[in-house]
C-alpha atoms as a PDB file:
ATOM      1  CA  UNK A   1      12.336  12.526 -10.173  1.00  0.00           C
ATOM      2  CA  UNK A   2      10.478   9.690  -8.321  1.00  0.00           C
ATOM      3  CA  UNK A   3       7.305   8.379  -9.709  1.00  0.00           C
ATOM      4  CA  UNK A   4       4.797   5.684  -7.638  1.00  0.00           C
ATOM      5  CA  UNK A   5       2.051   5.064  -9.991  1.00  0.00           C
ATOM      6  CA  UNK A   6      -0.461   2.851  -8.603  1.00  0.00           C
ATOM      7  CA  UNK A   7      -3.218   0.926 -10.308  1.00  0.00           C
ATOM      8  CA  UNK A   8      -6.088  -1.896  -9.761  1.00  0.00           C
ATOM      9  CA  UNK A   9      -8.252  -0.598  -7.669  1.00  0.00           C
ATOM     10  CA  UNK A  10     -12.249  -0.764  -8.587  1.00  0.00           C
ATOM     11  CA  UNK A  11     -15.351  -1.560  -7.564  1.00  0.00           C
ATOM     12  CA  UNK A  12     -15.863  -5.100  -5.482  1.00  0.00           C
ATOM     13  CA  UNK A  13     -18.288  -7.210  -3.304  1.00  0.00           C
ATOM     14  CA  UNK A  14     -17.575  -7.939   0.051  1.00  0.00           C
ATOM     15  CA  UNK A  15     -16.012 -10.446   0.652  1.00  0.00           C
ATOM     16  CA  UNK A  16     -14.130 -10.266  -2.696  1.00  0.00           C
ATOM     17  CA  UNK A  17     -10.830  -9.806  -3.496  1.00  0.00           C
ATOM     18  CA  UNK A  18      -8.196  -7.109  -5.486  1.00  0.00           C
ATOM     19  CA  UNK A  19      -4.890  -6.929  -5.712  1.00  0.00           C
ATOM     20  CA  UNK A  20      -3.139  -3.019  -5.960  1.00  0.00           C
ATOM     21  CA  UNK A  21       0.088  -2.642  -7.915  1.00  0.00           C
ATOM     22  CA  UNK A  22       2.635   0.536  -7.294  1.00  0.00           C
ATOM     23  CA  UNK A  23       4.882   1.157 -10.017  1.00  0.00           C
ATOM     24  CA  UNK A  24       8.141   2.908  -9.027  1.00  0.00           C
ATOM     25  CA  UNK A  25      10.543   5.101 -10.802  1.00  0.00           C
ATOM     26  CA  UNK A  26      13.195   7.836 -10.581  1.00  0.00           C
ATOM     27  CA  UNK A  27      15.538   5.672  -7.799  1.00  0.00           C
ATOM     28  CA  UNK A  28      17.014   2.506  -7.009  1.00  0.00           C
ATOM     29  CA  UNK A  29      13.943   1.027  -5.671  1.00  0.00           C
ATOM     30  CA  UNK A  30      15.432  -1.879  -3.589  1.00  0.00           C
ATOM     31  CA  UNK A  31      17.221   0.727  -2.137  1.00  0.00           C
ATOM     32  CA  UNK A  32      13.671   2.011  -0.399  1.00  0.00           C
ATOM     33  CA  UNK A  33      11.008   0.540   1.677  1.00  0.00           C
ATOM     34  CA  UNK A  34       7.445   0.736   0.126  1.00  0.00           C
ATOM     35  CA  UNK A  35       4.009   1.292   2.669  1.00  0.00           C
ATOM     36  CA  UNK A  36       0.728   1.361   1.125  1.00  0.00           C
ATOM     37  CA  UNK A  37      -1.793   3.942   3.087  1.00  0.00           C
ATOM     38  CA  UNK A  38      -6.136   4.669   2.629  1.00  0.00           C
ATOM     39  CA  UNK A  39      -7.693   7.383   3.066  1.00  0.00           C
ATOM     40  CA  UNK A  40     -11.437   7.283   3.037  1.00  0.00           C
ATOM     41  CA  UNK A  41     -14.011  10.669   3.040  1.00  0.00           C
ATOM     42  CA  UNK A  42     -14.047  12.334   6.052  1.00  0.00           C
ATOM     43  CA  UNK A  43     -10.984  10.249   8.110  1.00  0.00           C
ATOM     44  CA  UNK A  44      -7.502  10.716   8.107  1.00  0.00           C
ATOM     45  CA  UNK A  45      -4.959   9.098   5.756  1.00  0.00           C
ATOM     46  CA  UNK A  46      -3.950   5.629   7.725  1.00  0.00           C
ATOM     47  CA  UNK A  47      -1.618   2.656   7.436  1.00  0.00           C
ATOM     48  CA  UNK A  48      -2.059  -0.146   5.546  1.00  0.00           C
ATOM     49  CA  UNK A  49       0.820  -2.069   5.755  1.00  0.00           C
ATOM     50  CA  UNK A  50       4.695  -1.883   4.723  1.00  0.00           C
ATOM     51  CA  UNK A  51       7.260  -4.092   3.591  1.00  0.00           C
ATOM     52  CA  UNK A  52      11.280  -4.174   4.088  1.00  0.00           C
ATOM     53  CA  UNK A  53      13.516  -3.478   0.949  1.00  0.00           C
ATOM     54  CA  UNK A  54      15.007  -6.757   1.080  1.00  0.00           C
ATOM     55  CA  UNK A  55      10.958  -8.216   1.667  1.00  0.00           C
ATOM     56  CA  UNK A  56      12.023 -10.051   4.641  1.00  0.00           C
ATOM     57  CA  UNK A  57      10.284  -7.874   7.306  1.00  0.00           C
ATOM     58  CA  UNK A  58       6.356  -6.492   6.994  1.00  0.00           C
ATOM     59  CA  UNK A  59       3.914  -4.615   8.901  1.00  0.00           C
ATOM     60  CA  UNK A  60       0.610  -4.921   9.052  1.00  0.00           C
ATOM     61  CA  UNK A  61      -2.614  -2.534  10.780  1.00  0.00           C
ATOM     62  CA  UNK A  62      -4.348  -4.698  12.807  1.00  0.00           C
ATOM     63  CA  UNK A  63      -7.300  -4.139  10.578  1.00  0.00           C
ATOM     64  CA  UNK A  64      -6.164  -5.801   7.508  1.00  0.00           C
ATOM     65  CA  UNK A  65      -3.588  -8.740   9.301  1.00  0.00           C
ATOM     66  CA  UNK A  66      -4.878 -12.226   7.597  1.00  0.00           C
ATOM     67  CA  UNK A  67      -6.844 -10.392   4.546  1.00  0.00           C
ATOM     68  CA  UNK A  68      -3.940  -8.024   3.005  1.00  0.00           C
ATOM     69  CA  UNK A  69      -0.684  -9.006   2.356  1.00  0.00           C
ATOM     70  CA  UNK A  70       2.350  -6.828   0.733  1.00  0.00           C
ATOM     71  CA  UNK A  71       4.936  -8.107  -1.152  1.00  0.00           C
ATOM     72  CA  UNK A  72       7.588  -6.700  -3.514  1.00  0.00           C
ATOM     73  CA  UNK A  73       9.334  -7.153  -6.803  1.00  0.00           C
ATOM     74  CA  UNK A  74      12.810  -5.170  -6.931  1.00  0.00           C
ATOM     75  CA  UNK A  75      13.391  -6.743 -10.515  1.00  0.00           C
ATOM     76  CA  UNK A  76      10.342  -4.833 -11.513  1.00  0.00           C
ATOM     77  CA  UNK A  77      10.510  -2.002  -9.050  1.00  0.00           C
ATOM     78  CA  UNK A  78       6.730  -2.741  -8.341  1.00  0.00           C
ATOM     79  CA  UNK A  79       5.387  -3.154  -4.636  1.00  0.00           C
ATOM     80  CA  UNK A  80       1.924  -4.766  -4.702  1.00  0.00           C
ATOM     81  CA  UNK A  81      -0.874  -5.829  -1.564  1.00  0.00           C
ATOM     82  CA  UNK A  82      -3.441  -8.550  -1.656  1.00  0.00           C
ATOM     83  CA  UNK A  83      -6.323  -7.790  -0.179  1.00  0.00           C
ATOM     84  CA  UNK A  84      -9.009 -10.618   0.631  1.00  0.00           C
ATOM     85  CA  UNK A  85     -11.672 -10.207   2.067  1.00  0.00           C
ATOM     86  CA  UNK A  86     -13.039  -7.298   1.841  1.00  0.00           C
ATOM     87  CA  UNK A  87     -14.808  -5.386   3.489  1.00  0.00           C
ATOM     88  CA  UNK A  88     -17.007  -2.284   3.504  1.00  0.00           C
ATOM     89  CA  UNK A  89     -14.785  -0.604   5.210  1.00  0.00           C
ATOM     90  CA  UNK A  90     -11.818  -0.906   3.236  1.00  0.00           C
ATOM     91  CA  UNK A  91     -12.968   1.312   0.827  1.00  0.00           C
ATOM     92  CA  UNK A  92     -10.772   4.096   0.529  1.00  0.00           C
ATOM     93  CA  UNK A  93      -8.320   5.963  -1.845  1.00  0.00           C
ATOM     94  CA  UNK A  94      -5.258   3.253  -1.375  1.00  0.00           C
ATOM     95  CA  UNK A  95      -1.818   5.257  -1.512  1.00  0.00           C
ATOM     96  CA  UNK A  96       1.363   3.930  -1.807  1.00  0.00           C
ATOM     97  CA  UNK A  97       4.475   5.817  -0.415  1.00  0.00           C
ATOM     98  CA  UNK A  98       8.257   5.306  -0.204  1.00  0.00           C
ATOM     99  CA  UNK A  99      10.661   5.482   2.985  1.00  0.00           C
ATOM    100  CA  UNK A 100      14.331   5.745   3.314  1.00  0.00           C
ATOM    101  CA  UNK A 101      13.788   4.413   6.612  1.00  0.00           C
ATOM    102  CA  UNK A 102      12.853   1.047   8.200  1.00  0.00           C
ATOM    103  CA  UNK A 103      11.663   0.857  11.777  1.00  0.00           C
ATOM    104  CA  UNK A 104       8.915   1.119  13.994  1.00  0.00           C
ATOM    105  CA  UNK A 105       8.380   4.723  12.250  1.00  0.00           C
ATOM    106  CA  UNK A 106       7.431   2.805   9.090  1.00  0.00           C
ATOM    107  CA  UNK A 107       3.485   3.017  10.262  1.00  0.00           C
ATOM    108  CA  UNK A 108       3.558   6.745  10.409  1.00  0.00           C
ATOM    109  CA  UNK A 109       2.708   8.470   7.058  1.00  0.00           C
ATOM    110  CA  UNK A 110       5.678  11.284   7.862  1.00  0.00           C
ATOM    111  CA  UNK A 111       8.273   8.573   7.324  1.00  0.00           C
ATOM    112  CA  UNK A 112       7.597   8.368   3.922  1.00  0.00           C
ATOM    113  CA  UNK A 113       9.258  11.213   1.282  1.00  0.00           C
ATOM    114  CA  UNK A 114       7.659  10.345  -1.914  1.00  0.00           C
ATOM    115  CA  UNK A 115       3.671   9.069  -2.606  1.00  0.00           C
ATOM    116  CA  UNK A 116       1.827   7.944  -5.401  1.00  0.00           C
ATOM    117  CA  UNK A 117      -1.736   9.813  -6.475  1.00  0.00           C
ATOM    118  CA  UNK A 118      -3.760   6.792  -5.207  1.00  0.00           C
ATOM    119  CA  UNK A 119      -6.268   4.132  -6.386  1.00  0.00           C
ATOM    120  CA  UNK A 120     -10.033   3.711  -5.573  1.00  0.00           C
ATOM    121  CA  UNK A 121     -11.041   0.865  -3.649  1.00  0.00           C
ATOM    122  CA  UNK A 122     -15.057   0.640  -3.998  1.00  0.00           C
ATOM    123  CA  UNK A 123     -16.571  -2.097  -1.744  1.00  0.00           C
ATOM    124  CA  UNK A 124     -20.396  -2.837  -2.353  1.00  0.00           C
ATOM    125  CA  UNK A 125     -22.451  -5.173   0.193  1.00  0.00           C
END
């Protein structure tokens, strides 16, 4: 059965930083690519950014490219993103989610088959 358990989120000032760790378990991780997602109230789930199984390729929205950046441990089957930065409106529920797939597809929440329960990401001004 596959697990994503994130954790870190919390309350921050703009401008301040977090980092968000998923935890993954129940496959070969390595095997998957990892995307992180946000939701916040009232707007639709949207992409964050994703990352490559083998790390070497990333995506980014254009709303977090030069604050967030993903990255990947396969020894520890852990995906994690950076975010600097911050803004107010980052805040959001933070998701992470795994794909079989890699490709342009790898922005689109329907590409991914398995999601964690999410992380709150508070951002005060």
């Amino acid at each position: 059965q596959v697990q994503l358990v994130e954790s870190g989120g919390g309350l921050v000032q703009a401008g301040g930083s977090l980092r968000l760790s998923c935890a993954a378990s129940g496959r070969t991780f390595s095997s998957y690519a990892m995307g992180w997602f946000r939701q916040a109230p009232g707007k639709e789930r949207e992409f964050v950014a994703a990352i490559r199984w083998n790390t070497a390729i990333t995506y980014y929205a254009d709303s977090v490219k030069g604050r967030f950046t993903i990255s990947r441990d396969n020894a520890k089957n852990t995906v994690y993103v950076q975010m600097n930065s911050l803004k107010s409106e980052d805040a959001a529920v933070y998701y992470c989610a795994q794909s079989g797939i890699w490709g342009s597809d790898s922005t689109r929440s329907n590409s991914y088959d398995a999601w964690g329960q999410g992380t709150q990401v508070t951002v005060s001004s």
